[in-house]
PDB file of N, CA and C in Angstrom:
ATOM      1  N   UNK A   1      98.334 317.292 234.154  1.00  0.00           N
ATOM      2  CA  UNK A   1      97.573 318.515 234.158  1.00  0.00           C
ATOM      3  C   UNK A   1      97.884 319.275 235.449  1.00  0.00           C
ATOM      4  N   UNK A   2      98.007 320.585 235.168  1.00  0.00           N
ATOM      5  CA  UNK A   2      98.517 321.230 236.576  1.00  0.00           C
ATOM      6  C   UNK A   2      97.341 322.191 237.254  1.00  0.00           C
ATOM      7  N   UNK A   3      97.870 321.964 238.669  1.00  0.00           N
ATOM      8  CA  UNK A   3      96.611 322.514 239.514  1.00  0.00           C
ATOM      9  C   UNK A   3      97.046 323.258 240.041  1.00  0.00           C
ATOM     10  N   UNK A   4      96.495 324.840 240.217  1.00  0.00           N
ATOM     11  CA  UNK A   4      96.787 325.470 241.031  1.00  0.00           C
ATOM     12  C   UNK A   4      95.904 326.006 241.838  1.00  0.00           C
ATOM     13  N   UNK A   5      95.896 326.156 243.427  1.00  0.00           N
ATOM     14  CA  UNK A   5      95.106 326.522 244.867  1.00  0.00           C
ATOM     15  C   UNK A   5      95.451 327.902 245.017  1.00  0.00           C
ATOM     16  N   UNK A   6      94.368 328.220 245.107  1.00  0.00           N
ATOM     17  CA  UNK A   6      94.423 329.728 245.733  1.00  0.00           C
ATOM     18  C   UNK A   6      93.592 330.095 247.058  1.00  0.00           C
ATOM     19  N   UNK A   7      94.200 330.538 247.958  1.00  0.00           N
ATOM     20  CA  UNK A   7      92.943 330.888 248.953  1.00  0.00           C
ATOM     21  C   UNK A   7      93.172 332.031 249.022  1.00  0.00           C
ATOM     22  N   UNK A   8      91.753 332.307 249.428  1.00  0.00           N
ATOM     23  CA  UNK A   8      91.237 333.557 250.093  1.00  0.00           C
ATOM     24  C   UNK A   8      90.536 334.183 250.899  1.00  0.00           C
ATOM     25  N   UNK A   9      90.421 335.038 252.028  1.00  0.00           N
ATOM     26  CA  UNK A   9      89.217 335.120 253.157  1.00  0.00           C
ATOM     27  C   UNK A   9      87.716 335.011 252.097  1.00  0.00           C
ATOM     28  N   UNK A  10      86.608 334.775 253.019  1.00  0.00           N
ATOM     29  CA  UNK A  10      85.800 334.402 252.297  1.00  0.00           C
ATOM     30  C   UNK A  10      85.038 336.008 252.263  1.00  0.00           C
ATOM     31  N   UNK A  11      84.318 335.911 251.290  1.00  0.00           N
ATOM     32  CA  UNK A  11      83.239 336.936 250.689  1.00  0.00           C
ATOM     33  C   UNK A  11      84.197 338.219 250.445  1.00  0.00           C
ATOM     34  N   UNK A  12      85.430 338.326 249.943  1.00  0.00           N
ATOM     35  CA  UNK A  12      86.405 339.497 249.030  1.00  0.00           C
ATOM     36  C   UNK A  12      86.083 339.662 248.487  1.00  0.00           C
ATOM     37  N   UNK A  13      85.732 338.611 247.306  1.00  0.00           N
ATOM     38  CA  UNK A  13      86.123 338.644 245.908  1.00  0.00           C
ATOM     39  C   UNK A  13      84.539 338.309 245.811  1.00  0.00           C
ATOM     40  N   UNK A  14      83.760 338.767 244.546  1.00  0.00           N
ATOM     41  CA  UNK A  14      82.618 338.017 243.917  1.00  0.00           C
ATOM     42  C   UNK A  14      83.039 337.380 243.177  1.00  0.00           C
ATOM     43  N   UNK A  15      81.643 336.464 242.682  1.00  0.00           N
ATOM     44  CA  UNK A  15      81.652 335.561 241.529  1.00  0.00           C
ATOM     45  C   UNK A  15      82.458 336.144 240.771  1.00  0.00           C
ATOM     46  N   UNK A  16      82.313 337.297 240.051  1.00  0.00           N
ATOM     47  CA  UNK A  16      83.023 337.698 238.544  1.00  0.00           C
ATOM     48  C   UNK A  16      83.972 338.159 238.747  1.00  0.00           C
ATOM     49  N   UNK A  17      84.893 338.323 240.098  1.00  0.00           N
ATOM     50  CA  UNK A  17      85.814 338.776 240.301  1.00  0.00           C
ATOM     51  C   UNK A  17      86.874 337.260 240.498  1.00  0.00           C
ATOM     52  N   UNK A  18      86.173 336.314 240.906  1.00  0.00           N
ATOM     53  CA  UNK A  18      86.989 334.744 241.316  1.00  0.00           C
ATOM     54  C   UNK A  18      87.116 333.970 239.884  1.00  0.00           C
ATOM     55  N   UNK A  19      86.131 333.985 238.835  1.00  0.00           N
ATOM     56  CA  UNK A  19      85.920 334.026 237.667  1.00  0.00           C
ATOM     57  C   UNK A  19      87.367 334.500 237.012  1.00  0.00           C
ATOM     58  N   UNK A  20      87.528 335.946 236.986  1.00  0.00           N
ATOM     59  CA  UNK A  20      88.340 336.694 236.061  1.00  0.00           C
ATOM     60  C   UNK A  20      89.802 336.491 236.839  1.00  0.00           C
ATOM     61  N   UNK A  21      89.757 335.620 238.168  1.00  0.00           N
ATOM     62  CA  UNK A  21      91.020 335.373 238.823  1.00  0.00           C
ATOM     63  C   UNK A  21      91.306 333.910 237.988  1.00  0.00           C
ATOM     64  N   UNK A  22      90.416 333.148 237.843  1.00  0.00           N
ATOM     65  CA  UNK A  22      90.504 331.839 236.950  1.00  0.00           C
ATOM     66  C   UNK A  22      91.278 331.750 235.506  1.00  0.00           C
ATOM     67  N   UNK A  23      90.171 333.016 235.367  1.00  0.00           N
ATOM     68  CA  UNK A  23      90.825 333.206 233.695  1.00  0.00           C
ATOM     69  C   UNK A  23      92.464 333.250 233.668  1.00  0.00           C
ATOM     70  N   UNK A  24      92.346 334.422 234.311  1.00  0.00           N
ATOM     71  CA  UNK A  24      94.100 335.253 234.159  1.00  0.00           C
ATOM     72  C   UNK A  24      95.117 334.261 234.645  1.00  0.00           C
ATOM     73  N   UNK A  25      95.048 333.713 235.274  1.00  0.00           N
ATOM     74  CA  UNK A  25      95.722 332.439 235.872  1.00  0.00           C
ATOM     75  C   UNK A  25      96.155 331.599 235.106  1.00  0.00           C
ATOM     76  N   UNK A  26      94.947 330.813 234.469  1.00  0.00           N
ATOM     77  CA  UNK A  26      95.072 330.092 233.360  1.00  0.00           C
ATOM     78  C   UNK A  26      95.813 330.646 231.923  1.00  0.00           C
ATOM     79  N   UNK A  27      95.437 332.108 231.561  1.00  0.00           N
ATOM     80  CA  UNK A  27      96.265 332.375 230.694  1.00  0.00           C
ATOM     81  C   UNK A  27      97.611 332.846 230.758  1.00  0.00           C
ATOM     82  N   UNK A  28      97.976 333.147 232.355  1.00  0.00           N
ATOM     83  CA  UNK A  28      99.371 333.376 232.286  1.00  0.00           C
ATOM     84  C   UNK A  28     100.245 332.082 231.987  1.00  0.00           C
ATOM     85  N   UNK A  29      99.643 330.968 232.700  1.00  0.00           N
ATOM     86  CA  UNK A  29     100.155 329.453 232.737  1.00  0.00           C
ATOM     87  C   UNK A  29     100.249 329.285 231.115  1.00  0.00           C
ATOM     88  N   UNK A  30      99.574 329.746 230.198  1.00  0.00           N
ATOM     89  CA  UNK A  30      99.350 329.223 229.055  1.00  0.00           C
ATOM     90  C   UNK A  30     100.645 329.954 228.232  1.00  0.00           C
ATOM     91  N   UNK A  31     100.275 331.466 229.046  1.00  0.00           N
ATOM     92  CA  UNK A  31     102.222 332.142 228.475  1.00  0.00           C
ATOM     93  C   UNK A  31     103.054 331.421 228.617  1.00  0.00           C
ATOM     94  N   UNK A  32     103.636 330.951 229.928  1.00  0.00           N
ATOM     95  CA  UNK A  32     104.639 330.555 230.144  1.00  0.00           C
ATOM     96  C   UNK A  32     104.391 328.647 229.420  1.00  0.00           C
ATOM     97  N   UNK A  33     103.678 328.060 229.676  1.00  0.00           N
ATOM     98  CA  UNK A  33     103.772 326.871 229.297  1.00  0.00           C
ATOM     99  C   UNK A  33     103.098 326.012 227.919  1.00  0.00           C
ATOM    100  N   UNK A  34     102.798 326.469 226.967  1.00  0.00           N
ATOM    101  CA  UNK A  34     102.008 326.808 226.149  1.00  0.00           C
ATOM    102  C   UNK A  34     100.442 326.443 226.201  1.00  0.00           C
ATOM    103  N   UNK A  35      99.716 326.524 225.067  1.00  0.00           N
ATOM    104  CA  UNK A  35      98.276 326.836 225.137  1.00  0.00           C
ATOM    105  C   UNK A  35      97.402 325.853 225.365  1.00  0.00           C
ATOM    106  N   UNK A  36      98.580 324.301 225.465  1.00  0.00           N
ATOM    107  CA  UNK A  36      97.660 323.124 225.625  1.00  0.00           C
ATOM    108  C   UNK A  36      97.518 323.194 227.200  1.00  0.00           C
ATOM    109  N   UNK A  37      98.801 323.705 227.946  1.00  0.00           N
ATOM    110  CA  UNK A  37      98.739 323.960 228.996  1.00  0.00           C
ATOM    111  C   UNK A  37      98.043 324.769 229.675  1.00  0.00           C
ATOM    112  N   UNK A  38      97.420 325.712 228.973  1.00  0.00           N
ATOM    113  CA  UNK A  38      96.341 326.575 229.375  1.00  0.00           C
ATOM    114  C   UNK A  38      95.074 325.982 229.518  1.00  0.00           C
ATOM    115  N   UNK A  39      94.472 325.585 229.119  1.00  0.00           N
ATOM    116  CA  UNK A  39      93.365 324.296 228.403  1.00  0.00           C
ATOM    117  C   UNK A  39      93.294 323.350 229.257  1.00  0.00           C
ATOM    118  N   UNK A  40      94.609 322.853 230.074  1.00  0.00           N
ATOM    119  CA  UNK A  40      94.466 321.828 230.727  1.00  0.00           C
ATOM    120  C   UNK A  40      95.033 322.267 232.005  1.00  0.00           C
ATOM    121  N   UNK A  41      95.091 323.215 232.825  1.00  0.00           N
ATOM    122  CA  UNK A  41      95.537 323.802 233.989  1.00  0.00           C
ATOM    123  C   UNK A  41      94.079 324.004 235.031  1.00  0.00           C
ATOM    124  N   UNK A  42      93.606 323.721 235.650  1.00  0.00           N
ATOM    125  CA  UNK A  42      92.591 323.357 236.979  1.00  0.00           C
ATOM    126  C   UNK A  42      93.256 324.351 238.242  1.00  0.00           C
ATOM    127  N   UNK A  43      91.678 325.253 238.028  1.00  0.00           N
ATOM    128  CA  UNK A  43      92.076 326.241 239.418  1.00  0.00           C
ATOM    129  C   UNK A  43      91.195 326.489 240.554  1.00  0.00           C
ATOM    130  N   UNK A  44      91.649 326.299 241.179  1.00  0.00           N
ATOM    131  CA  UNK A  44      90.375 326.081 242.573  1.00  0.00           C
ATOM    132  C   UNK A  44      90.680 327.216 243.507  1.00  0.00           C
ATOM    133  N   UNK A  45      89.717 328.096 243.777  1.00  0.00           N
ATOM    134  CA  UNK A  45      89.449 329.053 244.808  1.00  0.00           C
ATOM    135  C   UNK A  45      89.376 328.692 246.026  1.00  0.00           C
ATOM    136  N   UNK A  46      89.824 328.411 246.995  1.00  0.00           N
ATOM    137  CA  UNK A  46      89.159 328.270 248.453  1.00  0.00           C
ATOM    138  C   UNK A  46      88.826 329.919 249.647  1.00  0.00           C
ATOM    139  N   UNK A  47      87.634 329.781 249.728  1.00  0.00           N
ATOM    140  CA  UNK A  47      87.510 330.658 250.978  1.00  0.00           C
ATOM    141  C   UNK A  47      87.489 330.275 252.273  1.00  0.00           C
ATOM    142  N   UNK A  48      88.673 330.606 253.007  1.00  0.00           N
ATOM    143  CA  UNK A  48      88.998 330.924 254.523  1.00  0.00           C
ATOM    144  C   UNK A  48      88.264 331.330 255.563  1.00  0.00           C
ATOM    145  N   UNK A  49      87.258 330.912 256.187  1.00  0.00           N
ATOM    146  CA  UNK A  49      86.503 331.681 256.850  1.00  0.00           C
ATOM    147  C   UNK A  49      87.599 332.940 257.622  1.00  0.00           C
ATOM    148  N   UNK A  50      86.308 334.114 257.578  1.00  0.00           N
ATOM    149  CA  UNK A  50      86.866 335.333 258.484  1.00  0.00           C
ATOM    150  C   UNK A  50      87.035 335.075 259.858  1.00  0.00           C
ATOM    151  N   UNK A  51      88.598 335.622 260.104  1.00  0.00           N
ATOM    152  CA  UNK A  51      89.140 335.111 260.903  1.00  0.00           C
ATOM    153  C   UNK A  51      90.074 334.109 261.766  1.00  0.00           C
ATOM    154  N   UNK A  52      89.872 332.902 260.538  1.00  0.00           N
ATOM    155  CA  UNK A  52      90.760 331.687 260.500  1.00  0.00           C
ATOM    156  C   UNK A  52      91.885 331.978 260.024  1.00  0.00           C
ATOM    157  N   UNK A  53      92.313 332.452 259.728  1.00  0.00           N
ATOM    158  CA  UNK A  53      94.169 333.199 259.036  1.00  0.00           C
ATOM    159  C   UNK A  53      94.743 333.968 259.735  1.00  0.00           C
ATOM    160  N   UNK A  54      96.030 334.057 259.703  1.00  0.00           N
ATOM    161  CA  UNK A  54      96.498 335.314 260.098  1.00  0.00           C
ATOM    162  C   UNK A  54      97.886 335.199 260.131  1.00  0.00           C
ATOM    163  N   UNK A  55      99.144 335.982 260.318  1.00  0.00           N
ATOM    164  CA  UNK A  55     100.126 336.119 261.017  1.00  0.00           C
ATOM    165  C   UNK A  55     101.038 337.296 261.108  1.00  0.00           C
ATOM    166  N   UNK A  56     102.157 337.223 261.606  1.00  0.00           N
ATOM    167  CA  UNK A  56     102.524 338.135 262.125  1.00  0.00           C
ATOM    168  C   UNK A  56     101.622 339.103 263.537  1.00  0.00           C
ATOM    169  N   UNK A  57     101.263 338.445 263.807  1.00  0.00           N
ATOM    170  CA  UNK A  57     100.955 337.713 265.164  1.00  0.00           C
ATOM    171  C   UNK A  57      99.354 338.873 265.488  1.00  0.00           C
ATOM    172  N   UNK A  58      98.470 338.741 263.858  1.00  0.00           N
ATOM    173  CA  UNK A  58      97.381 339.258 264.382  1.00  0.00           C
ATOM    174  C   UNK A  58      96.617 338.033 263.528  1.00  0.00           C
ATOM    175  N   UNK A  59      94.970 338.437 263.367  1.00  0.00           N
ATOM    176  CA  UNK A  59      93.825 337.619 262.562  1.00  0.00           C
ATOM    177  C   UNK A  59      93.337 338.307 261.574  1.00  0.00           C
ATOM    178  N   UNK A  60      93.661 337.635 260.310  1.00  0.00           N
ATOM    179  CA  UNK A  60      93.149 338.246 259.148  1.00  0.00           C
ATOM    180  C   UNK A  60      91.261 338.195 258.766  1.00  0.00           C
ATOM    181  N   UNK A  61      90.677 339.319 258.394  1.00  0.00           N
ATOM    182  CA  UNK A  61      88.949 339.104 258.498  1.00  0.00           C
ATOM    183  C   UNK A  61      88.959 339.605 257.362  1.00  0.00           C
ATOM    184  N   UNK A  62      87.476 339.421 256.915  1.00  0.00           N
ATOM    185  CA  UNK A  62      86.966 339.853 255.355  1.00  0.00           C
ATOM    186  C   UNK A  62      87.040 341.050 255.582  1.00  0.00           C
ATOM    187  N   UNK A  63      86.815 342.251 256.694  1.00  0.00           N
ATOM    188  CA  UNK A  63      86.556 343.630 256.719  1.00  0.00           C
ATOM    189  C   UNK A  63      87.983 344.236 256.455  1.00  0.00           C
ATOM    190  N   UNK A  64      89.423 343.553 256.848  1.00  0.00           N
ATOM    191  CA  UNK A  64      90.919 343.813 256.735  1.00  0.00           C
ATOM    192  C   UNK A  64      90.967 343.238 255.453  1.00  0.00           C
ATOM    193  N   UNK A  65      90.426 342.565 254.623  1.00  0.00           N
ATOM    194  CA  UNK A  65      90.865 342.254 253.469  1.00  0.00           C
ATOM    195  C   UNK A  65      89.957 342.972 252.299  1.00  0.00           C
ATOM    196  N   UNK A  66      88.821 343.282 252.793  1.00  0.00           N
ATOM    197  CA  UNK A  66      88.359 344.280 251.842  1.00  0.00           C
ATOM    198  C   UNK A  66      88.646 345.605 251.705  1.00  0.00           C
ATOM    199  N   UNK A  67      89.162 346.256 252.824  1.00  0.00           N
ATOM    200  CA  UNK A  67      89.815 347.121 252.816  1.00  0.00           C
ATOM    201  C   UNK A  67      90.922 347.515 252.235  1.00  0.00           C
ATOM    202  N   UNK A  68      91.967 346.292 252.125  1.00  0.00           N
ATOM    203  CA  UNK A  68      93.127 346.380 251.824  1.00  0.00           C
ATOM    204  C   UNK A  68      92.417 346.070 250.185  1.00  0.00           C
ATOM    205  N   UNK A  69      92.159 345.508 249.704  1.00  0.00           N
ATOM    206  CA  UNK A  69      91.193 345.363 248.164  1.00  0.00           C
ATOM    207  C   UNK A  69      91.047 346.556 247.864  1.00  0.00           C
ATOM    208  N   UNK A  70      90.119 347.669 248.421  1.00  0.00           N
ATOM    209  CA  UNK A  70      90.156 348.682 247.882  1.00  0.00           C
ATOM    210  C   UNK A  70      90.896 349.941 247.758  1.00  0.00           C
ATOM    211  N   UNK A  71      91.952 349.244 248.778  1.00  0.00           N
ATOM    212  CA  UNK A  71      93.370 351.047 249.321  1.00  0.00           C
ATOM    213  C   UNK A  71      93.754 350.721 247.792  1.00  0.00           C
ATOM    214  N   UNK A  72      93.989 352.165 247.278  1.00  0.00           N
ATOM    215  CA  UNK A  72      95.396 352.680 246.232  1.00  0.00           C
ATOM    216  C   UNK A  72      96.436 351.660 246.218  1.00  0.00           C
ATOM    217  N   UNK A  73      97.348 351.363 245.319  1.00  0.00           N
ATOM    218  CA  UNK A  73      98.434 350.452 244.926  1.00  0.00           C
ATOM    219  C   UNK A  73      99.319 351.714 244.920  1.00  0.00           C
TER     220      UNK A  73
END
């Protein structure tokens, strides 16, 4: 069964937003590997406390990552 880790600074994302990151995850895995594989794929969220990350030689915070969450694509 395959696992996949995701982190993220903490308090970005809400519940229904870490939720609908679960889902989509799982069903892309299920594209590519089929649907038993979807079914049986385990996804775990971790939050980073703000501030514990970073590079390119600054510190990543929930206020730089919510920001960047809401800029235009």
């Amino acid at each position: 069964m395959p696992t996949v880790d995701v982190q993220v600074l903490e308090d970005v994302f809400t519940l229904e937003e870490k939720q609908k990151l679960i889902r989509g995850i799982a069903r892309v895995f299920g594209e590519v590997a089929g649907e038993w594989m979807r079914d049986n794929t385990s996804i775990r969220i971790h939050e980073v406390k703000s501030g514990h990350w970073g590079g390119a030689e600054s510190c990543w915070t929930t206020e730089i990552a919510r920001g960047k969450k809401s800029a235009p694509v």
